[in-house]
C-alpha atoms as a PDB file:
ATOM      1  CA  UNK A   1     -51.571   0.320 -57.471  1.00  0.00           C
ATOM      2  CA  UNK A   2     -51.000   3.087 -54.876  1.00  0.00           C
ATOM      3  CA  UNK A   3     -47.683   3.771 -53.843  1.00  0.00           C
ATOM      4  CA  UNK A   4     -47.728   4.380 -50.250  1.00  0.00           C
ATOM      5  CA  UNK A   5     -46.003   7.334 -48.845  1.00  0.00           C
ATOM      6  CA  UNK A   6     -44.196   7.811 -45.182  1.00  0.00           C
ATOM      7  CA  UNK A   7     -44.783  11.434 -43.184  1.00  0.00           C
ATOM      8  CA  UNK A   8     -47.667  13.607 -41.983  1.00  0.00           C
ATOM      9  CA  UNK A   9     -47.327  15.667 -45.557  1.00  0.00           C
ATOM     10  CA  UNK A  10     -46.990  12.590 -47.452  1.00  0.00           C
ATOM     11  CA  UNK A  11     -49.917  11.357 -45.569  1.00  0.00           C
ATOM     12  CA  UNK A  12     -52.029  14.163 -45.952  1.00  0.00           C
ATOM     13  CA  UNK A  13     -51.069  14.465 -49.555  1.00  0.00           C
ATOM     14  CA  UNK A  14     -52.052  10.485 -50.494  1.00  0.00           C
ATOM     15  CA  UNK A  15     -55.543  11.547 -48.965  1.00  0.00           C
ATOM     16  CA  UNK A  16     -55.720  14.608 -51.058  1.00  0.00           C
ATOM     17  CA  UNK A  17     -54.984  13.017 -54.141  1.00  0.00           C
ATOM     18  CA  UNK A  18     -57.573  10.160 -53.110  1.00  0.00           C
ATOM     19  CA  UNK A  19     -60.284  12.386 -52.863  1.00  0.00           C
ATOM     20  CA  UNK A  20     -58.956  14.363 -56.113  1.00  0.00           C
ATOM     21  CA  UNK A  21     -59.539  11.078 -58.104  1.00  0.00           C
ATOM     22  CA  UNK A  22     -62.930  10.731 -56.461  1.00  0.00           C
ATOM     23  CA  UNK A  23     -64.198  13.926 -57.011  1.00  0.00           C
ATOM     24  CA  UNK A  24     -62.587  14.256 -60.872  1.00  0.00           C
ATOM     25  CA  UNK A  25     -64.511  10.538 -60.916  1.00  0.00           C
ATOM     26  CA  UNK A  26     -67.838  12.049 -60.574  1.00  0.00           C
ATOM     27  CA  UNK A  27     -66.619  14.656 -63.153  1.00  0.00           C
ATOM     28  CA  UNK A  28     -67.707  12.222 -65.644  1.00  0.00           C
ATOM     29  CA  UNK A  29     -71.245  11.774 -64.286  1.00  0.00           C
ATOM     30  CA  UNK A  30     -71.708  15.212 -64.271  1.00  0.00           C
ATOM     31  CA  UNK A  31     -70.646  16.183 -67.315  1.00  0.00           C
ATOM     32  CA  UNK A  32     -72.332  13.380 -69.348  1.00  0.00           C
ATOM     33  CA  UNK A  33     -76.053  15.014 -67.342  1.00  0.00           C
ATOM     34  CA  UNK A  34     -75.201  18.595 -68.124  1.00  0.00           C
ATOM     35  CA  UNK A  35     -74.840  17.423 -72.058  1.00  0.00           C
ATOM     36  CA  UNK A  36     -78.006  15.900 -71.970  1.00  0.00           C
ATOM     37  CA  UNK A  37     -79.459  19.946 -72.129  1.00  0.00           C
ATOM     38  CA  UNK A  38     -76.234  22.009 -72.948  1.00  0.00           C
ATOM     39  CA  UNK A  39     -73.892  22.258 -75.442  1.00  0.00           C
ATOM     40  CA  UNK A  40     -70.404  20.805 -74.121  1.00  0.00           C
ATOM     41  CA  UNK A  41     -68.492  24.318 -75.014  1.00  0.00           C
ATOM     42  CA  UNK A  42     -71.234  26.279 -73.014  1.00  0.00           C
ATOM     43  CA  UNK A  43     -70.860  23.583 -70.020  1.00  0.00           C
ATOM     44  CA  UNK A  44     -67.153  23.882 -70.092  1.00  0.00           C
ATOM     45  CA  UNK A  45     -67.165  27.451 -69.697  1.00  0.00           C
ATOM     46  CA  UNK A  46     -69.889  27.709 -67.530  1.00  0.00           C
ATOM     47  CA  UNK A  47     -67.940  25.218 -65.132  1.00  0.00           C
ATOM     48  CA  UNK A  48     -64.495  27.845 -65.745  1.00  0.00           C
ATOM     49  CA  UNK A  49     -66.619  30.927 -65.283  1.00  0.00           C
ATOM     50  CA  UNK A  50     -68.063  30.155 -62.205  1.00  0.00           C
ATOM     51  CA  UNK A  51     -64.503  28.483 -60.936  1.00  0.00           C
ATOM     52  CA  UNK A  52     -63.256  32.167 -61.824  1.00  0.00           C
ATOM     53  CA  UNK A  53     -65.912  33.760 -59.402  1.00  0.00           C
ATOM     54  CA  UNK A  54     -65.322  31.751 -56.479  1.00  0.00           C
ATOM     55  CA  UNK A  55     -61.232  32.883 -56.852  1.00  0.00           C
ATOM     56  CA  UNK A  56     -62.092  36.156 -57.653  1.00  0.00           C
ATOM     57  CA  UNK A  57     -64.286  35.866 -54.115  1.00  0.00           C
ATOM     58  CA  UNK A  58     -61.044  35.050 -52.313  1.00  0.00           C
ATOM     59  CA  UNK A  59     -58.802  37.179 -54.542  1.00  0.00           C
ATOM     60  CA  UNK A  60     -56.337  38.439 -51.748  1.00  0.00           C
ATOM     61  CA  UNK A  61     -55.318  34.981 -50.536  1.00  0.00           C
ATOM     62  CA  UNK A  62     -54.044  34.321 -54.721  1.00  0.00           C
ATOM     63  CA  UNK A  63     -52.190  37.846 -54.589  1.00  0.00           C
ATOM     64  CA  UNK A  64     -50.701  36.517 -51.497  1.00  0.00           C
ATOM     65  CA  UNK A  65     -49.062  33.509 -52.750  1.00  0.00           C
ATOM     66  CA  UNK A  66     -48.017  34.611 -55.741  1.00  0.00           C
ATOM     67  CA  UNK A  67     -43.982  34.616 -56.208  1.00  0.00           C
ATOM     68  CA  UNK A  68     -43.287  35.578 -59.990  1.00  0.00           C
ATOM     69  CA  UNK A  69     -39.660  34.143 -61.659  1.00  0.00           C
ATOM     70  CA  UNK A  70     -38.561  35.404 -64.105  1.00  0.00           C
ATOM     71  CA  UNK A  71     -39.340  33.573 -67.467  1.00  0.00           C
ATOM     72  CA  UNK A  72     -42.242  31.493 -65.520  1.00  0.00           C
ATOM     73  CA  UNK A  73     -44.451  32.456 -67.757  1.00  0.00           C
ATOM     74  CA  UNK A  74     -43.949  30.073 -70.444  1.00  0.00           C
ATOM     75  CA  UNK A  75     -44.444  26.999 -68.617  1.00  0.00           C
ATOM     76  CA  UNK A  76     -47.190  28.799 -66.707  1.00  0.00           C
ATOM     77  CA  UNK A  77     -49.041  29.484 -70.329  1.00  0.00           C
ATOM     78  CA  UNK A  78     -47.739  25.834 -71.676  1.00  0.00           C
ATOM     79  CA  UNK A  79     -49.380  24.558 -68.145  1.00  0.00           C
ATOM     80  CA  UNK A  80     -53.041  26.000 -68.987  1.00  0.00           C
ATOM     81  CA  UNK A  81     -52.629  25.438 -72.676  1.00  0.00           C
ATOM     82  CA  UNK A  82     -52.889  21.560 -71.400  1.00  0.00           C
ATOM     83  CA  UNK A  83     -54.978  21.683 -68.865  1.00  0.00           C
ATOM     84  CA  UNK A  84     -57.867  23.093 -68.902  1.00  0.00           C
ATOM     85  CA  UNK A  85     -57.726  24.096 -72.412  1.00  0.00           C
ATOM     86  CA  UNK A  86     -57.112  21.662 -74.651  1.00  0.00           C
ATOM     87  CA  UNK A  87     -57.509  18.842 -72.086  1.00  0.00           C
ATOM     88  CA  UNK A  88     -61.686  19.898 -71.741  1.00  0.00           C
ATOM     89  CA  UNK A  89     -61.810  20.599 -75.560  1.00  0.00           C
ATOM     90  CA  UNK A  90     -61.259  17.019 -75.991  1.00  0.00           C
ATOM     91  CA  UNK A  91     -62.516  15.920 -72.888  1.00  0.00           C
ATOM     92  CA  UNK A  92     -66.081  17.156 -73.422  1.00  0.00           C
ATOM     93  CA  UNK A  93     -66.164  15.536 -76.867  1.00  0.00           C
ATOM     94  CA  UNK A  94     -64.592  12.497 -75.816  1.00  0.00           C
ATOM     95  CA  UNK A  95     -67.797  12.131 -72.937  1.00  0.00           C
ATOM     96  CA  UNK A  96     -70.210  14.020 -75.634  1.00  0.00           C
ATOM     97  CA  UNK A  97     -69.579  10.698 -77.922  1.00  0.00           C
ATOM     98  CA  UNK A  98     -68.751   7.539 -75.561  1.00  0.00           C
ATOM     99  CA  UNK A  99     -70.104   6.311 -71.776  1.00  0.00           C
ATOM    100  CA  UNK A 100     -68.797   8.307 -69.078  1.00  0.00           C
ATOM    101  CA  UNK A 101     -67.385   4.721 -67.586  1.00  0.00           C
ATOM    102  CA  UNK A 102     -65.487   4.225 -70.675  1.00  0.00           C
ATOM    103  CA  UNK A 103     -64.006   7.689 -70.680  1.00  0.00           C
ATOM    104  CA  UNK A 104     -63.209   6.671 -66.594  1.00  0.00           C
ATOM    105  CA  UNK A 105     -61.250   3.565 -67.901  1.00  0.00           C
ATOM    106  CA  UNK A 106     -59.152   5.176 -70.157  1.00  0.00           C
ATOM    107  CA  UNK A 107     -58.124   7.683 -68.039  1.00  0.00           C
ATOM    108  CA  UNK A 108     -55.831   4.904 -66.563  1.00  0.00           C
ATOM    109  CA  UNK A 109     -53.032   5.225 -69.383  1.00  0.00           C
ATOM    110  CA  UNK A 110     -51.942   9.175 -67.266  1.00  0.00           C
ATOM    111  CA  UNK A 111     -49.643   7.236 -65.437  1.00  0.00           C
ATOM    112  CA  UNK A 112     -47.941   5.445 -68.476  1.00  0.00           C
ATOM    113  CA  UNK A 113     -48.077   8.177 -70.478  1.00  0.00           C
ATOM    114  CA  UNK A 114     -46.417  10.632 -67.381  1.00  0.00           C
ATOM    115  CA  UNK A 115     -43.724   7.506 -67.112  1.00  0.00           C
ATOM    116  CA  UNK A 116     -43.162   7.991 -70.780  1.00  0.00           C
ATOM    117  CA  UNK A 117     -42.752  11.440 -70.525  1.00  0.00           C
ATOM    118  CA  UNK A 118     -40.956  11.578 -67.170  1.00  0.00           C
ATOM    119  CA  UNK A 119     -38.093   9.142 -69.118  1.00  0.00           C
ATOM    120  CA  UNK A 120     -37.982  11.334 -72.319  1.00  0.00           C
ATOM    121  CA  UNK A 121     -37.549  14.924 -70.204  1.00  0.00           C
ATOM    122  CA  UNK A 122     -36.515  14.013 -66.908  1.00  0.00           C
ATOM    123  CA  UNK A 123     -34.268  10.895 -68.108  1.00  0.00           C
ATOM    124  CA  UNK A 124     -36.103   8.547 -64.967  1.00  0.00           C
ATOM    125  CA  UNK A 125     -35.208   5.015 -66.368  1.00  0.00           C
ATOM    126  CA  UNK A 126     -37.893   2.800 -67.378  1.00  0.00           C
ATOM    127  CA  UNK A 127     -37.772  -1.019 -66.525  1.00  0.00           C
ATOM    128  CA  UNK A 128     -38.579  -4.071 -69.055  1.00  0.00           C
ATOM    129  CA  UNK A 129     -41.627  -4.906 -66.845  1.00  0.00           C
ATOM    130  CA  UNK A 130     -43.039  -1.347 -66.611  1.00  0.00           C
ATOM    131  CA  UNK A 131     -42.612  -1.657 -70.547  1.00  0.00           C
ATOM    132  CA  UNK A 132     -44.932  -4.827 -71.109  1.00  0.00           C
ATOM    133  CA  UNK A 133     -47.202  -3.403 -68.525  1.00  0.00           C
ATOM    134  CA  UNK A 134     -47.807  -0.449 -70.618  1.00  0.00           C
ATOM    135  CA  UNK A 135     -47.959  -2.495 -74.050  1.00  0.00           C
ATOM    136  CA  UNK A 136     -50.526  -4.555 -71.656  1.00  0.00           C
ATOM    137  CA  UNK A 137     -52.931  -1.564 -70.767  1.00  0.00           C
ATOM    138  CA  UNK A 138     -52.990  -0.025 -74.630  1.00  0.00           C
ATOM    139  CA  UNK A 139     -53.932  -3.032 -75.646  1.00  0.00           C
ATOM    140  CA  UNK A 140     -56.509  -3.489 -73.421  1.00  0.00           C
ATOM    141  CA  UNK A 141     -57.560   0.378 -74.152  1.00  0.00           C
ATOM    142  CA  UNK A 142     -57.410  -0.744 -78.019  1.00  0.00           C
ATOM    143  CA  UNK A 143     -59.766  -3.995 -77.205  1.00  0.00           C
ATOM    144  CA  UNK A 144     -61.911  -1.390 -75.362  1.00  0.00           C
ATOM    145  CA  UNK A 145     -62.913   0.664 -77.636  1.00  0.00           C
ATOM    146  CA  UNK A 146     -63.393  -2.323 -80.712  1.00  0.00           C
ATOM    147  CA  UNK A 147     -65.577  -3.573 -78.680  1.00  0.00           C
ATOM    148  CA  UNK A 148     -67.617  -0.503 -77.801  1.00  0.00           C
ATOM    149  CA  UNK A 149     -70.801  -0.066 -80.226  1.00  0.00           C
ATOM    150  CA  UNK A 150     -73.102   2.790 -80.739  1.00  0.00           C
ATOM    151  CA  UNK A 151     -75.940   3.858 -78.360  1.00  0.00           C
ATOM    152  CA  UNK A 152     -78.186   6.404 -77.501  1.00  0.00           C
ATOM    153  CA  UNK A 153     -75.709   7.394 -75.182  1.00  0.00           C
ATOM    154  CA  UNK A 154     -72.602   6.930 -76.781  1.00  0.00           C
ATOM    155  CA  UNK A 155     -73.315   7.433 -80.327  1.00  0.00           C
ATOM    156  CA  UNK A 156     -69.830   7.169 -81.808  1.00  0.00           C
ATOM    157  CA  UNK A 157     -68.011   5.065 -78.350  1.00  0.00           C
ATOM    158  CA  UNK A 158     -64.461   4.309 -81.077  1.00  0.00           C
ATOM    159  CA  UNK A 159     -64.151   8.522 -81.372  1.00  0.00           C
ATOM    160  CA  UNK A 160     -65.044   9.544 -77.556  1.00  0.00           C
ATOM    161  CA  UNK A 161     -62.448   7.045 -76.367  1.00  0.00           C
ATOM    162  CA  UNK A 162     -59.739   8.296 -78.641  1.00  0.00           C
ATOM    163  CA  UNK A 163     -60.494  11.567 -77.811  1.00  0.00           C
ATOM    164  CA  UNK A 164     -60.075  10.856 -74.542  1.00  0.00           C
ATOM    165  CA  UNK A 165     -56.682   9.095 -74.970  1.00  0.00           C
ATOM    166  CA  UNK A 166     -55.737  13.063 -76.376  1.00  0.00           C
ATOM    167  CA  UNK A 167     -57.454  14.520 -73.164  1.00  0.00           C
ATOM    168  CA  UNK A 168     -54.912  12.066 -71.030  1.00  0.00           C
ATOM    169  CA  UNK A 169     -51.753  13.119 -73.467  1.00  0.00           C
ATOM    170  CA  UNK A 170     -52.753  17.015 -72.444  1.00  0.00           C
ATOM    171  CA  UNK A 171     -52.711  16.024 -68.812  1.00  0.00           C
ATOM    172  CA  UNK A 172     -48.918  14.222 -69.117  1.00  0.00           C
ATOM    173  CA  UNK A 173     -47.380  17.761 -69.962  1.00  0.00           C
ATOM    174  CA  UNK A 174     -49.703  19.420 -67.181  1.00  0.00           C
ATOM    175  CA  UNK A 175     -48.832  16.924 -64.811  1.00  0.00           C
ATOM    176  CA  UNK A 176     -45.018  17.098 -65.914  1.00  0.00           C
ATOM    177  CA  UNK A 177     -45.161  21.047 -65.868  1.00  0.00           C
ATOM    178  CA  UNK A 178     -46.839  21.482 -62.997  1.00  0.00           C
ATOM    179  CA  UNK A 179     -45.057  19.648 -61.091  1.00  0.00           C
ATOM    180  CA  UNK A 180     -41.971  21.748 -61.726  1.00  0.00           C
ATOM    181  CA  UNK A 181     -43.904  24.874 -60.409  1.00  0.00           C
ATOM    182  CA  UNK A 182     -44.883  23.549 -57.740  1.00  0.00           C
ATOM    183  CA  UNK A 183     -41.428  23.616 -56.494  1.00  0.00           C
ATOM    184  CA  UNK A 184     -42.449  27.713 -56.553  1.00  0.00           C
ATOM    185  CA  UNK A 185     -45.754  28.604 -56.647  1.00  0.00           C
ATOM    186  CA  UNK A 186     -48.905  27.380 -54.126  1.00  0.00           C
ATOM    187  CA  UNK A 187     -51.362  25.259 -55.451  1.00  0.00           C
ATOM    188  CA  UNK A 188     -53.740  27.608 -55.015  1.00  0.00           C
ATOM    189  CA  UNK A 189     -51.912  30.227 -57.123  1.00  0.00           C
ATOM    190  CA  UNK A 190     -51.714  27.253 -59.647  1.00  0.00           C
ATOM    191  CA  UNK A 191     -55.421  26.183 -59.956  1.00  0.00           C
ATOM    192  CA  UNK A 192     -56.643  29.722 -59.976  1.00  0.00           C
ATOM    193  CA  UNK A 193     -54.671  30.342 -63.211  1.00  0.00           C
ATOM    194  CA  UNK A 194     -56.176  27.553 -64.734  1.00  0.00           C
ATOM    195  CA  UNK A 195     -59.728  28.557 -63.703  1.00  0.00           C
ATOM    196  CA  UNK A 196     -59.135  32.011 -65.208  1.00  0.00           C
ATOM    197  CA  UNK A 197     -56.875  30.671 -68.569  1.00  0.00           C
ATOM    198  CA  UNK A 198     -59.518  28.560 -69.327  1.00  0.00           C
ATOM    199  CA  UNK A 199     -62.643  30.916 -68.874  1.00  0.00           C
ATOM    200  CA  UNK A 200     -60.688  33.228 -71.762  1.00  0.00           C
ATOM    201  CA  UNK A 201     -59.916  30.439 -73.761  1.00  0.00           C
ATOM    202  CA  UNK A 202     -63.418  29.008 -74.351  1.00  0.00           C
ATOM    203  CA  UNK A 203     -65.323  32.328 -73.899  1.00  0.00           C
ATOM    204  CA  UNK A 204     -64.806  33.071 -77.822  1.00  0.00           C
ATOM    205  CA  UNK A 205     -65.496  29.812 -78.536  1.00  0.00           C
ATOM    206  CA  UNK A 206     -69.118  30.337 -77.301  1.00  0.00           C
ATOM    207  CA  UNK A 207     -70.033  32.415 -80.339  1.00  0.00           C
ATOM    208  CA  UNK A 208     -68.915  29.652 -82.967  1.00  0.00           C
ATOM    209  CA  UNK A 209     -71.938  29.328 -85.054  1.00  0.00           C
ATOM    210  CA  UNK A 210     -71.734  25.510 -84.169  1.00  0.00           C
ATOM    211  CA  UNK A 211     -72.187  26.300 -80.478  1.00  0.00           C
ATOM    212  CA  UNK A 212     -75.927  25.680 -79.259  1.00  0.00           C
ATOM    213  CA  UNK A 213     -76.673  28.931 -76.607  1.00  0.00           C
ATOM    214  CA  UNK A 214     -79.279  27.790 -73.792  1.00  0.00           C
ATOM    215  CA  UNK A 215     -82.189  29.306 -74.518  1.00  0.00           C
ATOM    216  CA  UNK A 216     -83.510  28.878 -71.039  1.00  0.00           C
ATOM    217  CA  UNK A 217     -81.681  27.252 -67.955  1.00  0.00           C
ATOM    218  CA  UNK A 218     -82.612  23.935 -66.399  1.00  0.00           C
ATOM    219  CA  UNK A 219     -82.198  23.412 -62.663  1.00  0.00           C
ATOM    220  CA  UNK A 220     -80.481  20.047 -62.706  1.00  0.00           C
ATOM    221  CA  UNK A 221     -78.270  20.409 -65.829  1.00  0.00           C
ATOM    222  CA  UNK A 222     -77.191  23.900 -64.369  1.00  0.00           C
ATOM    223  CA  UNK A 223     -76.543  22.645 -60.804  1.00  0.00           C
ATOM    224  CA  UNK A 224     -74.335  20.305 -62.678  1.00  0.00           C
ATOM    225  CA  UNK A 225     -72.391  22.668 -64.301  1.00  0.00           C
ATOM    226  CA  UNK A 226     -72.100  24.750 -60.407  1.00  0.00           C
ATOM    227  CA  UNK A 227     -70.920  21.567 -59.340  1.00  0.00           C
ATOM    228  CA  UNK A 228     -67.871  21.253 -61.554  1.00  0.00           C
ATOM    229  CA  UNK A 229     -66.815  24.840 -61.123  1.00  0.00           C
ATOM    230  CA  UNK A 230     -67.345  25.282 -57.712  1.00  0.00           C
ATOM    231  CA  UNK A 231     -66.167  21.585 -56.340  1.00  0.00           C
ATOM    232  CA  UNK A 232     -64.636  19.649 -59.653  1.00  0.00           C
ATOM    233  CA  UNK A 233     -62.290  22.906 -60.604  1.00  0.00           C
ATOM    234  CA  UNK A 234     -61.510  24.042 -57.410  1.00  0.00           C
ATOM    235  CA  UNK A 235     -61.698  21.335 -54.813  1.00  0.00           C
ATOM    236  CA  UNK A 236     -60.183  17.867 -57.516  1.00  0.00           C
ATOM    237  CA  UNK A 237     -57.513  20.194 -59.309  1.00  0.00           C
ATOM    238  CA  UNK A 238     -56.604  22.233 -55.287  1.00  0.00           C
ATOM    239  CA  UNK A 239     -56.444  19.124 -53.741  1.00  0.00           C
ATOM    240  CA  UNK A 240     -54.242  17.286 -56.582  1.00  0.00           C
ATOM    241  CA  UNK A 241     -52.106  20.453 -57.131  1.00  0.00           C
ATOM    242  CA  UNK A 242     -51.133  19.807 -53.172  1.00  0.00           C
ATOM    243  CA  UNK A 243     -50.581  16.595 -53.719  1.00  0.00           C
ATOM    244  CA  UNK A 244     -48.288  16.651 -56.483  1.00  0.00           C
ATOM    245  CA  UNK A 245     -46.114  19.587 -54.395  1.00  0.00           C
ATOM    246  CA  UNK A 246     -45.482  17.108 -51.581  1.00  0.00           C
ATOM    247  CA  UNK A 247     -44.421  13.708 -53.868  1.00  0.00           C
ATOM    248  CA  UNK A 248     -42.922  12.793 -56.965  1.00  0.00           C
ATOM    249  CA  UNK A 249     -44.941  13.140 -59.899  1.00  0.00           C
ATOM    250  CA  UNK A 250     -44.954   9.947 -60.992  1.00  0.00           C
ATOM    251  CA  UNK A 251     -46.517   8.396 -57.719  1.00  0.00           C
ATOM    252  CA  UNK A 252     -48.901  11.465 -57.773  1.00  0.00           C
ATOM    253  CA  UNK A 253     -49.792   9.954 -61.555  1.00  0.00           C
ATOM    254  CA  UNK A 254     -50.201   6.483 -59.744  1.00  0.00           C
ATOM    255  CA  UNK A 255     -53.366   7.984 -58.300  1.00  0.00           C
ATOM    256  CA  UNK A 256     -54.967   7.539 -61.300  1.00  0.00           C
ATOM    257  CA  UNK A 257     -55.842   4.494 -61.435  1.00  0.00           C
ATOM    258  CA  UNK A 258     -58.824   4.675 -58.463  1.00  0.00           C
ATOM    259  CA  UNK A 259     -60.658   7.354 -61.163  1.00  0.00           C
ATOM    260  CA  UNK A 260     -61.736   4.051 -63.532  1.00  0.00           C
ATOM    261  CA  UNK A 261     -63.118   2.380 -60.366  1.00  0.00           C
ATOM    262  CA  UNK A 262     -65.021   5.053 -59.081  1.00  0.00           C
ATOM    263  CA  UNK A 263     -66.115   6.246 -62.419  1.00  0.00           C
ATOM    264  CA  UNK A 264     -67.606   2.670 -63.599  1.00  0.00           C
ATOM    265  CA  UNK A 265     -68.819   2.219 -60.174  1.00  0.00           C
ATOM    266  CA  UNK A 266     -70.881   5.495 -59.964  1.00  0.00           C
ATOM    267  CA  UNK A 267     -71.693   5.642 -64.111  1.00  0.00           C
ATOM    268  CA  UNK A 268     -73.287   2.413 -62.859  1.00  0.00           C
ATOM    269  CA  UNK A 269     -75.148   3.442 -59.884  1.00  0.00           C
ATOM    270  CA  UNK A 270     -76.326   7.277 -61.278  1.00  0.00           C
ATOM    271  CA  UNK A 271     -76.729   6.736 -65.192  1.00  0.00           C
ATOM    272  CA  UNK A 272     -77.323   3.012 -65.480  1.00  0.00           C
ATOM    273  CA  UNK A 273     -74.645   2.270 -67.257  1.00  0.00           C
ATOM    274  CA  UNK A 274     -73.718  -1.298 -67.966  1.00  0.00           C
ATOM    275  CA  UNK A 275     -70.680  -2.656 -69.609  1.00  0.00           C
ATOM    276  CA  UNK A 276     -70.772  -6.213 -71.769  1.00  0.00           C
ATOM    277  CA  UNK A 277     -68.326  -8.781 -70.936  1.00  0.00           C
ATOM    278  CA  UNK A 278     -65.811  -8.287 -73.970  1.00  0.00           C
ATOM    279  CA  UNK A 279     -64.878  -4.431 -72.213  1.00  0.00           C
ATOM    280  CA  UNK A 280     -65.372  -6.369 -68.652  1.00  0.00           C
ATOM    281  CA  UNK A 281     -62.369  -8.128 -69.716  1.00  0.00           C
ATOM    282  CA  UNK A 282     -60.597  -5.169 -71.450  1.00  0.00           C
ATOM    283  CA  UNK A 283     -61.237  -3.194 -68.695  1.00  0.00           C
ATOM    284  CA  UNK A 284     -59.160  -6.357 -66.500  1.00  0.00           C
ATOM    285  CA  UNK A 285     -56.029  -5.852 -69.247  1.00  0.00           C
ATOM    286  CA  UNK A 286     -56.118  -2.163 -68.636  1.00  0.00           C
ATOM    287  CA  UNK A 287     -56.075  -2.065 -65.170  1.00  0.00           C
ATOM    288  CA  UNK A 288     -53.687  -5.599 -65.146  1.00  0.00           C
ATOM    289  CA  UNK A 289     -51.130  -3.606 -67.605  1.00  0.00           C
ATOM    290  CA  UNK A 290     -51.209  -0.159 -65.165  1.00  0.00           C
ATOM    291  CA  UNK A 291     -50.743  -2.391 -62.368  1.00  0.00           C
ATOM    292  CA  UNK A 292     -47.122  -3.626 -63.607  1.00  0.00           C
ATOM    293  CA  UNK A 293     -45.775  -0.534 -64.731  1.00  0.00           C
ATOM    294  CA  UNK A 294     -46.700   0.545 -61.041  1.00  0.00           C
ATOM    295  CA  UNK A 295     -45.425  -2.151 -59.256  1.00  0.00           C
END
């Protein structure tokens, strides 16, 4: 359920966080074609790399709205250590080993989790209904991924999913931390940090002697990969960064929810994906259980 939100910044920042979730949506697609030819760890930093370039492009316009506080740097570094870091590492396995609309769906327990979080750190009360609502959706997550079995495309669905449940607990302490510096910093600022944390962090990890180097590149595959540095990195994570600066972070989380339906909607239109009617109706619980914590 989307929260609505009164006044022109409001406004504009509901439609920036709508088109966030649709572009992060398509994330999915993309990154389940570029694995099809590339190892994950070389798409992930391909898609930071090139995310990198286009700041470095526009470098002034970062210098320009950046405000340093003192002692900023730890949440900055705690901020990047979550997302993109260890939120790809176990997002690219997570799509590597299940459908990219199953990976969608479970992306719908960010806003329990950042209600969760919110009431541990920020002590926002939690009500008995948002608490059945969230046993609700992990049930239906857990129902989800028991009855996911192997394919061709998702040889090992009960792994990718829990992986991805660990990409979604990295996101609850960006989302929580970043919404603090927004308060400070532009979103701009913000995103361009994480472009350029995350091209360092994976760049050694490209000469692990698991890690498959391309030996040639592939036109589609690599306009994939262009597609989630230049527009994924820089247009879903700009556009969300602005939104969360202009509304609380839990209605910002709330957002969320559209990425299942446009991610089983378009892993259904561009991959042929097709889901059986025991995770049709765990895919109902998940969304039914989101829907009353949101309420």
């Amino acid at each position: 359920m989307i929260i609505p939100i009164s006044g022109r910044k409001p406004s504009l920042a509901s439609l920036a966080l709508i088109l966030a979730m649709l572009l992060w949506a398509s994330s999915f697609i993309a990154l389940k074609f570029a694995f099809r030819t590339y190892d994950p760890l070389v798409v992930i930093f391909g898609r930071m790399f090139i995310a990198s370039i286009c700041f470095l492009l526009i470098g002034r316009r970062v210098a320009r709205s950046l405000h340093y506080r003192k002692g900023d740097y730890k949440l900055i570094l705690f901020m990047a250590l979550c997302e993109p870091c260890l939120y790809f590492l176990f997002e690219a396995k997570a799509v590597e080993n299940t459908t990219a609309s199953q990976a969608g769906l479970i992306t719908a327990m960010l806003p329990i989790l950042v209600m969760i979080a919110a009431a541990f750190f920020l002590k926002e009360r939690i009500t008995p209904r948002s608490i059945i609502g969230s046993i609700v959706a992990v049930s239906g997550v857990c129902w989800l991924t028991l009855q996911s079995s192997p394919s061709a495309d998702a040889p090992n669905p009960f792994l990718g999913n829990c992986l991805e449940f660990l990409a979604m607990v990295c996101a609850t302490g960006y989302t929580i931390a970043l919404k603090s510096l927004t308060e400070r910093y532009e979103p701009f600022f913000l995103t361009a940090i994480q472009a350029f944390a995350g091209c360092f962090f994976y760049f050694p990890l490209l000469f692990f002697p698991s890690t498959i180097l391309p030996a040639e590149l592939h036109l589609g595959p690599s306009l994939a990969v262009i597609y989630l540095g230049a527009i994924i990195t820089l247009g879903a994570y700009g556009l969300y960064n602005y939104g969360l600066k202009h509304v609380p972070a839990n209605k910002a989380a709330s957002y969320v929810n559209l990425i299942p339906i446009f991610s089983v909607i378009m892993g259904w239109m561009i991959l042929g994906e097709t889901f059986t009617a025991g995770q049709s109706a765990a895919a109902v619980v998940i969304m039914g259980g989101v829907y009353l914590t949101q309420s």
